[in-house]
PDB file of N, CA and C in Angstrom:
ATOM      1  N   UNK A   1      12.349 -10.307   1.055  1.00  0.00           N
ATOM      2  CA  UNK A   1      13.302  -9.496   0.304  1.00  0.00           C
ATOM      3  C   UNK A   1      13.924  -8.492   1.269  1.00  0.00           C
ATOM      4  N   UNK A   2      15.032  -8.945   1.515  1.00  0.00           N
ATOM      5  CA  UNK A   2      15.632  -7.441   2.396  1.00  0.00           C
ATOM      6  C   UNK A   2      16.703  -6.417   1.494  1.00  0.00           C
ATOM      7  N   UNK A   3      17.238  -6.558   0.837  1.00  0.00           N
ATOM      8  CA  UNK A   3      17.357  -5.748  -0.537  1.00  0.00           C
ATOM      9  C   UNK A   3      16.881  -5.258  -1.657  1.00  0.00           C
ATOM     10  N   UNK A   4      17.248  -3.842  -1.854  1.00  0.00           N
ATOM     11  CA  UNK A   4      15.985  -3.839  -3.076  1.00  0.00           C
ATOM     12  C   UNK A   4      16.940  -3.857  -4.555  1.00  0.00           C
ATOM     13  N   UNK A   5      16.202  -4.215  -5.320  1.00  0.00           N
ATOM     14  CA  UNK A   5      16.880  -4.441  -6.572  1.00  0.00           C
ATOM     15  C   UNK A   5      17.460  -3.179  -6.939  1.00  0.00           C
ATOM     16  N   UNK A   6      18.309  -2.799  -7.789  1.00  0.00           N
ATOM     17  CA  UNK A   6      18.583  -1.926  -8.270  1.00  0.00           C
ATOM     18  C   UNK A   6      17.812  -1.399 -10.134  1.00  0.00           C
ATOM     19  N   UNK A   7      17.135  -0.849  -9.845  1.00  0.00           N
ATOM     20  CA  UNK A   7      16.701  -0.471 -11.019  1.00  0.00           C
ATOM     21  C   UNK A   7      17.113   0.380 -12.074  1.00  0.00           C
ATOM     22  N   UNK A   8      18.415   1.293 -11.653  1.00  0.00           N
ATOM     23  CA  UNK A   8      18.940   1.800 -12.017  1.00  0.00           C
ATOM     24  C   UNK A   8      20.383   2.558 -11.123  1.00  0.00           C
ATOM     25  N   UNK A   9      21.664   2.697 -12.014  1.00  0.00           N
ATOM     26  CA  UNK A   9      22.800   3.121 -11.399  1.00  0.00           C
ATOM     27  C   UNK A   9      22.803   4.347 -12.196  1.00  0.00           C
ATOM     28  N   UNK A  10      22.417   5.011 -11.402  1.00  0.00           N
ATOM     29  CA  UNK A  10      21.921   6.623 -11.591  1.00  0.00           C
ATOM     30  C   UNK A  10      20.896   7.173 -11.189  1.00  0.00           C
ATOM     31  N   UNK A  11      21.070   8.341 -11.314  1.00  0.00           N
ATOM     32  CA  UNK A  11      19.593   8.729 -10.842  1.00  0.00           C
ATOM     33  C   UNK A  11      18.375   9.332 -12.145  1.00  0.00           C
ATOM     34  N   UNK A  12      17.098   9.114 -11.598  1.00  0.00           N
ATOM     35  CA  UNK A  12      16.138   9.889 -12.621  1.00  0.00           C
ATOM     36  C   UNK A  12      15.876  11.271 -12.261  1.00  0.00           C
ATOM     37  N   UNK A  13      16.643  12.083 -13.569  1.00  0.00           N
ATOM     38  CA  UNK A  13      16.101  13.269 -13.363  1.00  0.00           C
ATOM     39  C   UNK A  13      15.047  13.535 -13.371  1.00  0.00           C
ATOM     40  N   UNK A  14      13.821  14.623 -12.713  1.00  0.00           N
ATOM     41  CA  UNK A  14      13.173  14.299 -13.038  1.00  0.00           C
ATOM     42  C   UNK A  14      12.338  16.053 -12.549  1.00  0.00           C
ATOM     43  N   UNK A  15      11.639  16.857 -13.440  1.00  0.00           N
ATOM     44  CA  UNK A  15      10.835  17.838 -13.120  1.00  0.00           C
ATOM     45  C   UNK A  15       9.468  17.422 -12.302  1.00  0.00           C
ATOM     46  N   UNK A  16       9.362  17.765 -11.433  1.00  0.00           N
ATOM     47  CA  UNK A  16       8.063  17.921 -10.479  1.00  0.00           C
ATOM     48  C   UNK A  16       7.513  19.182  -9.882  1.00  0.00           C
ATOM     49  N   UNK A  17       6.023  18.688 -10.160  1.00  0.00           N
ATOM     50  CA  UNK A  17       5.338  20.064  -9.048  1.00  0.00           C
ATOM     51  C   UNK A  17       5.509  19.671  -8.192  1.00  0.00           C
ATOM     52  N   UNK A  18       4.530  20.765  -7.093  1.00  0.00           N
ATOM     53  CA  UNK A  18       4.240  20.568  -5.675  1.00  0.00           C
ATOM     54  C   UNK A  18       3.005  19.697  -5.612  1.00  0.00           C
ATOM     55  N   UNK A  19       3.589  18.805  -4.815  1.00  0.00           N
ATOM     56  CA  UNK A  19       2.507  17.992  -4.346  1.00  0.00           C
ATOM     57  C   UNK A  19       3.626  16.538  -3.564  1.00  0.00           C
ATOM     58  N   UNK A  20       2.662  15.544  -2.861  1.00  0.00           N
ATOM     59  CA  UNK A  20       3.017  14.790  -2.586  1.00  0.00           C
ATOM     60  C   UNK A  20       3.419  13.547  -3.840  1.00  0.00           C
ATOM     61  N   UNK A  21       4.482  12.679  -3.351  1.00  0.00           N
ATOM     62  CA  UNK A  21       4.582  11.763  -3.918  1.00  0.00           C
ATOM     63  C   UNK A  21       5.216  10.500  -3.347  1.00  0.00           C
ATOM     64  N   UNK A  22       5.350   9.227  -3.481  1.00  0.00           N
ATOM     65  CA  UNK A  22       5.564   8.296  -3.376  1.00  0.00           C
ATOM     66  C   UNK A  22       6.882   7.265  -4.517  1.00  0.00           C
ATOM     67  N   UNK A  23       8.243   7.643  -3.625  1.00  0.00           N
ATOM     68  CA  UNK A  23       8.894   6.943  -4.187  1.00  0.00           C
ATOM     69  C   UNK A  23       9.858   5.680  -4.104  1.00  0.00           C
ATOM     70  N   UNK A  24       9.677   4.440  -4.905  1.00  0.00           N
ATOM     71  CA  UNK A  24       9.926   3.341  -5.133  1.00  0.00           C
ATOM     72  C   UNK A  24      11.253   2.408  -4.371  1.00  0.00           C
ATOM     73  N   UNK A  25      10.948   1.972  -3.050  1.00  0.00           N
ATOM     74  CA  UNK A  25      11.974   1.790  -2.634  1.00  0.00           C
ATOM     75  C   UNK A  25      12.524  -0.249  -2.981  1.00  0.00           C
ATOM     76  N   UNK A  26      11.645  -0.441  -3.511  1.00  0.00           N
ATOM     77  CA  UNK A  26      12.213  -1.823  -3.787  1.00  0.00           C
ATOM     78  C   UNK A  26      12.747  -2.501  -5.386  1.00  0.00           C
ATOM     79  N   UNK A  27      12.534  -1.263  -6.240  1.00  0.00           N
ATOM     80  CA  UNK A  27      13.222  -1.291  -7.128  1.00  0.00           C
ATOM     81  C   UNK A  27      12.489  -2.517  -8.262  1.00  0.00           C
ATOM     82  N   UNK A  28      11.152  -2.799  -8.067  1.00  0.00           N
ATOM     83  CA  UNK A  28      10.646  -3.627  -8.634  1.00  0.00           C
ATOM     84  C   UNK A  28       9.383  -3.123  -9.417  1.00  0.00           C
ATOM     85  N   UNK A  29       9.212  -2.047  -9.496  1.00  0.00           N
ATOM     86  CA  UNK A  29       7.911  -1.034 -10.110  1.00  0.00           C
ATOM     87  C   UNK A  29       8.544  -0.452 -11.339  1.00  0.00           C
ATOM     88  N   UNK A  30       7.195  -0.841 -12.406  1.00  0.00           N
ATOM     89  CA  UNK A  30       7.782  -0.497 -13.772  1.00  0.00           C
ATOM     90  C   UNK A  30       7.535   1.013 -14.077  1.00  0.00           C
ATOM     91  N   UNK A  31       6.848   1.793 -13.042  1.00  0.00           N
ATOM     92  CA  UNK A  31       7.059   3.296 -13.220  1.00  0.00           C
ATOM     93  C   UNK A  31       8.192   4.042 -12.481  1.00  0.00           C
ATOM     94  N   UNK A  32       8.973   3.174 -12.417  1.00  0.00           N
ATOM     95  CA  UNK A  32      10.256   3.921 -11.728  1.00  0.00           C
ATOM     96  C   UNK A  32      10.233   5.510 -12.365  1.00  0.00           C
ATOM     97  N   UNK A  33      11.108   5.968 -11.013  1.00  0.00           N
ATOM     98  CA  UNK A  33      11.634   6.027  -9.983  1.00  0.00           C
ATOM     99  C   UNK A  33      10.060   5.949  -8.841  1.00  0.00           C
ATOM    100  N   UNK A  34       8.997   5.903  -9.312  1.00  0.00           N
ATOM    101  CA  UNK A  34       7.420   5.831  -8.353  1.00  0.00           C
ATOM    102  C   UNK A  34       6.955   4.470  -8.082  1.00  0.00           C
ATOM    103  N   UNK A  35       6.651   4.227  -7.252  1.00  0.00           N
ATOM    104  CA  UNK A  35       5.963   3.175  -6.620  1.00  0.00           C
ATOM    105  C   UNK A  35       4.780   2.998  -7.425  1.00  0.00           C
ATOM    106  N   UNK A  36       4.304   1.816  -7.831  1.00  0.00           N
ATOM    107  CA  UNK A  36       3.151   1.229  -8.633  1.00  0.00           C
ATOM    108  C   UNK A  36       2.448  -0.098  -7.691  1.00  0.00           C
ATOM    109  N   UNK A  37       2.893  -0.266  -6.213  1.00  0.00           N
ATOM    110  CA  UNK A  37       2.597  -1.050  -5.628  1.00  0.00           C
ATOM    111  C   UNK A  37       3.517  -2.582  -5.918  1.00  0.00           C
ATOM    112  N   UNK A  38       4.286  -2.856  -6.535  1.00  0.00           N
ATOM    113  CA  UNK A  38       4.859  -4.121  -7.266  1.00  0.00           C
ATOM    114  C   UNK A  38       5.652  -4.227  -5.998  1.00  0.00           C
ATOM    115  N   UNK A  39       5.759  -3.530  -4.397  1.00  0.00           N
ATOM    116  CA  UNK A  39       6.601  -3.971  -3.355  1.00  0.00           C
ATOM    117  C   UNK A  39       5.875  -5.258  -2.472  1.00  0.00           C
ATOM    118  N   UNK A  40       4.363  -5.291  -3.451  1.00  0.00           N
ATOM    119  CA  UNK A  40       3.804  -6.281  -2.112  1.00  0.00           C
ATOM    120  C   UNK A  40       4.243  -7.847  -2.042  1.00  0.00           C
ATOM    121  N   UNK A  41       4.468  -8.082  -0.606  1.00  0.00           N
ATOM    122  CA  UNK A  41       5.324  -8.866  -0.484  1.00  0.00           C
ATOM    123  C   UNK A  41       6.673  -9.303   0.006  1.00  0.00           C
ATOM    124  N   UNK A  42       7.163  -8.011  -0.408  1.00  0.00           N
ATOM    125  CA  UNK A  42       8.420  -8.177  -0.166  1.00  0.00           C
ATOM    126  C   UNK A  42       9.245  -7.438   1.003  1.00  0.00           C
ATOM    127  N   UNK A  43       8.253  -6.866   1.695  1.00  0.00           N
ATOM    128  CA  UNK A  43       8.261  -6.552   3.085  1.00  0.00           C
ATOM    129  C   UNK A  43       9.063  -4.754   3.122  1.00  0.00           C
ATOM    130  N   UNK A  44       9.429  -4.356   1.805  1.00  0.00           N
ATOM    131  CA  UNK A  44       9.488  -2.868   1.787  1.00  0.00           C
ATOM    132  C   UNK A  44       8.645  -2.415   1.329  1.00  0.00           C
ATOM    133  N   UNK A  45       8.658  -0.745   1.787  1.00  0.00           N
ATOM    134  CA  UNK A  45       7.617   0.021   1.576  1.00  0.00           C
ATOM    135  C   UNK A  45       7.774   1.271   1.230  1.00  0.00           C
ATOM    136  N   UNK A  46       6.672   1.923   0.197  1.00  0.00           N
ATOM    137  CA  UNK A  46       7.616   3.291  -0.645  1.00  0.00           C
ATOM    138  C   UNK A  46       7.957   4.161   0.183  1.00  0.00           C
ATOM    139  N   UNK A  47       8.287   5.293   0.264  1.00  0.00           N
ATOM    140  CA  UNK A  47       9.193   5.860   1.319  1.00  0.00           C
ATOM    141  C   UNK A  47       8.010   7.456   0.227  1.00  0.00           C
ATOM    142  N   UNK A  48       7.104   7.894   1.265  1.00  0.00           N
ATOM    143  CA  UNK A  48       6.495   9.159   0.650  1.00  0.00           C
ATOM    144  C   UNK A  48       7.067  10.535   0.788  1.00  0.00           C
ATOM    145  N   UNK A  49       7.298  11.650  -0.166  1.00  0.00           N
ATOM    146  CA  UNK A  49       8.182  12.864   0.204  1.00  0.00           C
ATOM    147  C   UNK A  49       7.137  13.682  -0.704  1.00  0.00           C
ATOM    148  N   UNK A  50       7.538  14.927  -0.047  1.00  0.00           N
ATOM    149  CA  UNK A  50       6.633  15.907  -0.510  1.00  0.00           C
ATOM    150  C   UNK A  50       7.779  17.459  -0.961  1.00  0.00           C
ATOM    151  N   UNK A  51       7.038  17.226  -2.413  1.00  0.00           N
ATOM    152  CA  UNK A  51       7.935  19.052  -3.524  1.00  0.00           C
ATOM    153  C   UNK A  51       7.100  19.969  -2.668  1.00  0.00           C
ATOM    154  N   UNK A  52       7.455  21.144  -1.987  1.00  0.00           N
ATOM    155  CA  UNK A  52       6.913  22.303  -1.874  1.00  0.00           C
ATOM    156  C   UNK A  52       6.643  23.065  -3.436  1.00  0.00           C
ATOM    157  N   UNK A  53       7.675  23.319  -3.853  1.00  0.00           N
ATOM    158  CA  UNK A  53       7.793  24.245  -5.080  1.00  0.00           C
ATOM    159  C   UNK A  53       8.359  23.101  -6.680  1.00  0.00           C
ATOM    160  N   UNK A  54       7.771  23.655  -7.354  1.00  0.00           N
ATOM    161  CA  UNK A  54       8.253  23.312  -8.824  1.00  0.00           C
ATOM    162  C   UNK A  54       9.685  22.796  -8.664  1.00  0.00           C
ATOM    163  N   UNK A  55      10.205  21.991  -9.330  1.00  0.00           N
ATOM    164  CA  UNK A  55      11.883  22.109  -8.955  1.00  0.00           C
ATOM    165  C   UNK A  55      12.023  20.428  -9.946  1.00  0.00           C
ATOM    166  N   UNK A  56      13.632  20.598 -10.807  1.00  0.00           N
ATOM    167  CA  UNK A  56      13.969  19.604 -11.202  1.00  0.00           C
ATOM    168  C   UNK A  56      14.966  18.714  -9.856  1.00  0.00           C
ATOM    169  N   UNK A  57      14.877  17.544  -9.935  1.00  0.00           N
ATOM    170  CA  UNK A  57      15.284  16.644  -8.531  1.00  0.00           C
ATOM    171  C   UNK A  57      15.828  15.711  -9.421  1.00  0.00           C
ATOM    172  N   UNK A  58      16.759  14.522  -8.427  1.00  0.00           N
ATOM    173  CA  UNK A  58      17.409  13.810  -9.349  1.00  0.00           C
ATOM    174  C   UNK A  58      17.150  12.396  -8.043  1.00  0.00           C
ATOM    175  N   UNK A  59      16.543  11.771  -8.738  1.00  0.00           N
ATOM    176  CA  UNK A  59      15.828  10.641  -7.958  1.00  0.00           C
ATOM    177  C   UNK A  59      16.311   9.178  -8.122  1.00  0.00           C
ATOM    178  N   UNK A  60      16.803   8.726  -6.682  1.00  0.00           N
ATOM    179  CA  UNK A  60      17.873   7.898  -6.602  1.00  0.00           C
ATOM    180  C   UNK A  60      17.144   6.524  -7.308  1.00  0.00           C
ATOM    181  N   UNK A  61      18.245   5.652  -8.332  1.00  0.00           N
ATOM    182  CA  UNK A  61      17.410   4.653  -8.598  1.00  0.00           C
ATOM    183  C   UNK A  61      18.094   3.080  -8.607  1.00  0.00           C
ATOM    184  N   UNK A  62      19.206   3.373  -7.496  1.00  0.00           N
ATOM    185  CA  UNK A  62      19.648   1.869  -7.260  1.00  0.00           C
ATOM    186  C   UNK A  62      19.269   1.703  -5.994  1.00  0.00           C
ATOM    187  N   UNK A  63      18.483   2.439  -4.775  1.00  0.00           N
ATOM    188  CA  UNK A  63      17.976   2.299  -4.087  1.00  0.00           C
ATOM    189  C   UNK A  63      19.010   2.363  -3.151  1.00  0.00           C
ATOM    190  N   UNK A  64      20.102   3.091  -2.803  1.00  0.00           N
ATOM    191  CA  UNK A  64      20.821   2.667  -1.790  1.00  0.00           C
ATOM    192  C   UNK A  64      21.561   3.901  -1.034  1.00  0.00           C
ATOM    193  N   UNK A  65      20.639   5.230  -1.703  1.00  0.00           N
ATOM    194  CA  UNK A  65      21.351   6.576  -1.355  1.00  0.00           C
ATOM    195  C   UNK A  65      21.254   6.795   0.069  1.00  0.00           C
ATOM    196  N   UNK A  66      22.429   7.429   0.625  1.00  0.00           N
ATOM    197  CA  UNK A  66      21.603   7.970   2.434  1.00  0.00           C
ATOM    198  C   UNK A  66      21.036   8.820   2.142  1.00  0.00           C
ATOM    199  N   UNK A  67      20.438   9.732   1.220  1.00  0.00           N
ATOM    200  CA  UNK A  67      19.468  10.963   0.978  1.00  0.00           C
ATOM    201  C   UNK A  67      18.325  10.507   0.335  1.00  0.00           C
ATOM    202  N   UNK A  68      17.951   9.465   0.543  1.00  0.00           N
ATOM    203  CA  UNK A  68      16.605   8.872  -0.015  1.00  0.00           C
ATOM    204  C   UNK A  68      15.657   9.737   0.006  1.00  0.00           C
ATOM    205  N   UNK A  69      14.362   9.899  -0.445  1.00  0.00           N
ATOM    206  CA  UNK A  69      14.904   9.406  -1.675  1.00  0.00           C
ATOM    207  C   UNK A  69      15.761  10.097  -2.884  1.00  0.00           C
ATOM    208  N   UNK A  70      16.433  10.850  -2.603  1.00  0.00           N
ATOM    209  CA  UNK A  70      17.130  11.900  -3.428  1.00  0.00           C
ATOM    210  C   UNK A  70      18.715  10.903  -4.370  1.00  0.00           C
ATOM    211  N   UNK A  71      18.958  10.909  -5.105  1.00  0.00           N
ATOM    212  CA  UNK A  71      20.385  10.188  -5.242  1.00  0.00           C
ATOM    213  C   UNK A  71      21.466  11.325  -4.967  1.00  0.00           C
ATOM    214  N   UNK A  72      22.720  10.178  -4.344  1.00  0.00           N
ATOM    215  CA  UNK A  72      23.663  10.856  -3.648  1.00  0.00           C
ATOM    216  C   UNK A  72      24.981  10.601  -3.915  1.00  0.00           C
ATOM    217  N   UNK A  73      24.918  10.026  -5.293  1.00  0.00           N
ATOM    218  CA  UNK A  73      25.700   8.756  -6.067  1.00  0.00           C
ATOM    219  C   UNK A  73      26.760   7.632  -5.170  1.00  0.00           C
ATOM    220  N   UNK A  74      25.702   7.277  -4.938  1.00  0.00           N
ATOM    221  CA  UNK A  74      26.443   6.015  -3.866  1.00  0.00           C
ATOM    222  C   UNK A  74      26.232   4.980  -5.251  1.00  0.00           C
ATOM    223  N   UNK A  75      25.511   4.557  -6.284  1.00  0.00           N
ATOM    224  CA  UNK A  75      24.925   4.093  -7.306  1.00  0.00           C
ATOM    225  C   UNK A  75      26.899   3.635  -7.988  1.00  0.00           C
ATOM    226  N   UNK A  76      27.832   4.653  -7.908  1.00  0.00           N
ATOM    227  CA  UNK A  76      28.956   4.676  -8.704  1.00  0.00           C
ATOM    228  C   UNK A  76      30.249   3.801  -7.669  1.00  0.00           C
ATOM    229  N   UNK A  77      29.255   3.387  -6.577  1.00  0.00           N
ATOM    230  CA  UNK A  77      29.830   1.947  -6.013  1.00  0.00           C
ATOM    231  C   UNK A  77      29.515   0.881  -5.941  1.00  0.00           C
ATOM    232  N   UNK A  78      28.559   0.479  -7.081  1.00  0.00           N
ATOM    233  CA  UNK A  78      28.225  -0.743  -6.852  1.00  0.00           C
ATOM    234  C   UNK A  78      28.364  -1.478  -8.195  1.00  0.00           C
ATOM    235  N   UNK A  79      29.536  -2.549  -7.924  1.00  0.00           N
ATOM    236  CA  UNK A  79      29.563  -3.002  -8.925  1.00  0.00           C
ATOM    237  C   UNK A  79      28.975  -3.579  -9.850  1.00  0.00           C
TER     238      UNK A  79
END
């Protein structure tokens, strides 16, 4: 798989603490926008980022932002 699916054209808003997390870069995990492991195989791998502080984020979910994992609405070019 050298593309990742698009799981969504938009992003998930989404409130988080601080802490580490792990997010979903092949677009095949049913806890989107998070990795559930469903990449094995397919030769991508979740891409891990870490919240310092509390904060609502908006989390890219067609997989194709240059601010990964953040969305950057690149999502509103793909047809």
């Amino acid at each position: 798989m050298t593309d990742p699916v698009v799981a969504k054209k938009g992003a998930y808003p989404i409130e988080l603490e601080p802490g580490e997390y792990w997010w979903c870069t092949c677009g095949l995990a049913k806890s989107q926008p998070f990795c559930d492991g469903s990449h094995q195989g397919t030769g991508l791998e979740p891409q891990a980022f870490t919240i310092t502080e509390k904060q609502t984020v908006g989390l890219c979910g067609c997989k194709r932002s240059a601010a990964k994992p953040f969305c950057d609405g690149t999502h509103k070019t793909i047809g």
